[in-house]
Protein backbone atom coordinates (compact mmCIF):
# COMPACT_ATOMS: atom_id res chain seq x y z
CA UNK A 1 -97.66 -81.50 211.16
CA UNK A 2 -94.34 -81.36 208.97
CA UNK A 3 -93.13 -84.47 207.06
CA UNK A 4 -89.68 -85.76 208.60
CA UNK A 5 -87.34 -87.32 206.21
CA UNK A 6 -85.10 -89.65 208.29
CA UNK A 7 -83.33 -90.69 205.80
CA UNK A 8 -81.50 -93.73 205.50
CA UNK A 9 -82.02 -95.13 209.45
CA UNK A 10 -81.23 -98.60 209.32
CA UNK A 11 -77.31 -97.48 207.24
CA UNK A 12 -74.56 -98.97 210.14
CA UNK A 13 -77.61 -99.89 212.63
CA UNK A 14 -78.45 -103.88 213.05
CA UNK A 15 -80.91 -103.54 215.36
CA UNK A 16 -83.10 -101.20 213.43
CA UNK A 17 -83.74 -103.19 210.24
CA UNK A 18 -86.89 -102.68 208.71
CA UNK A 19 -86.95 -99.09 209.84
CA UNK A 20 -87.01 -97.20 206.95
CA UNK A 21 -90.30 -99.13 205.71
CA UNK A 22 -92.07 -97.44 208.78
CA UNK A 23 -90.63 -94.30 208.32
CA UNK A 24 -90.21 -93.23 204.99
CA UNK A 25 -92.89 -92.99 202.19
CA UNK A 26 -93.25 -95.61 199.26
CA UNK A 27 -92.29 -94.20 195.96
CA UNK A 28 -94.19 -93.61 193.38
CA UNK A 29 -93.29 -96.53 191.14
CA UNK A 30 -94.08 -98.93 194.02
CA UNK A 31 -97.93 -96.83 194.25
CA UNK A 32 -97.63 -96.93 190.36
CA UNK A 33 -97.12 -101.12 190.17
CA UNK A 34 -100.02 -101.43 193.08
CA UNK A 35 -102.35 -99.49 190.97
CA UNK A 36 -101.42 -101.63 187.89
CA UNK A 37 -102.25 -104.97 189.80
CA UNK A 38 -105.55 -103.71 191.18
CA UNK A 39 -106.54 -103.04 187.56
CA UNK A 40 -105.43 -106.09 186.47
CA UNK A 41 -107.61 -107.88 188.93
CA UNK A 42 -110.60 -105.23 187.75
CA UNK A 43 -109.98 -106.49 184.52
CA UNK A 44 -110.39 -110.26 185.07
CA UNK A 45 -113.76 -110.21 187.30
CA UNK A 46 -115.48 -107.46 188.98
CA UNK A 47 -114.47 -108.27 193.21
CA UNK A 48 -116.31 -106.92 196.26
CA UNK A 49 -115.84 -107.04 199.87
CA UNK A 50 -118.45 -108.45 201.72
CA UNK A 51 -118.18 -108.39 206.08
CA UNK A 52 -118.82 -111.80 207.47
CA UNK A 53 -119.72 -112.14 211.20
CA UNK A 54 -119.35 -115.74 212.98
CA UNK A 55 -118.83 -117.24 215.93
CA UNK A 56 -115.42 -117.17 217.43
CA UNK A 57 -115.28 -121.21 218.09
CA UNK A 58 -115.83 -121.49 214.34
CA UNK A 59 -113.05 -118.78 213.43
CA UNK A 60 -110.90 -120.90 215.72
CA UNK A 61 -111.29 -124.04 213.96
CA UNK A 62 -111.11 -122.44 210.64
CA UNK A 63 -107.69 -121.61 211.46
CA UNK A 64 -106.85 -124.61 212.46
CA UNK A 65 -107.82 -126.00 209.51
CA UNK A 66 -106.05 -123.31 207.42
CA UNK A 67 -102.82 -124.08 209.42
CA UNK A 68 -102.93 -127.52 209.16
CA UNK A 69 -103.92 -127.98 204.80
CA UNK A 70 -101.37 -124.65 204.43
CA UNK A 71 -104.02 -122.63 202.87
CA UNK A 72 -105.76 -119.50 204.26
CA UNK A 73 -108.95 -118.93 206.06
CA UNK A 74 -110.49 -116.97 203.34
CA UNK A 75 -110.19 -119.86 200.58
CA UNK A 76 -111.61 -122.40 203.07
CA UNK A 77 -114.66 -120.14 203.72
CA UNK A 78 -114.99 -119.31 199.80
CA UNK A 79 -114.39 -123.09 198.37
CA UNK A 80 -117.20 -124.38 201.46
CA UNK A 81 -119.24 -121.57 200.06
CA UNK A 82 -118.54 -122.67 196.69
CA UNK A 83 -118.87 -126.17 197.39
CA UNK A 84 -122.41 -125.99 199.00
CA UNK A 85 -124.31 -123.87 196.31
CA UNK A 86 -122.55 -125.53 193.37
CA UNK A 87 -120.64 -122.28 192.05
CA UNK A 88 -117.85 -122.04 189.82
């Protein structure tokens, strides 16, 4: 399938705002800086993704939690983890 380019979309259109993010490719600087960041956080400690099942009553009161203290689930779950084995 052919790329579009739809140009400018949201120029003299209110309603469409945000349009051209959907639409239209990032450009290389902005793939450029992302690169640079992921580095950077290669750089400082070595990060992996690890998949975490639990029960959904739990996940519900987690977020309750992280709406309530204004901090995300994933930092509750790592500082408990943290927290109960003494890691720093």
């Amino acid at each position: 399938m052919a790329k579009k380019n739809f140009g400018n979309i949201e120029e003299n259109q209110k309603n469409l705002t945000g349009a051209n993010a959907l639409f239209n490719t990032p450009s290389k600087d902005e793939k450029a800086a992302k690169r640079k960041s992921d580095a950077e956080l290669e750089e400082e400690e070595e990060v992996t993704g690890y998949p975490l099942r639990m029960k959904k009553a739990w996940l519900k009161e987690l977020k309750i939690m992280s709406a309530n203290r204004g901090e995300s689930v994933k930092n509750l779950i790592l500082q408990a983890i943290a927290e109960k084995y003494h890691l720093s």
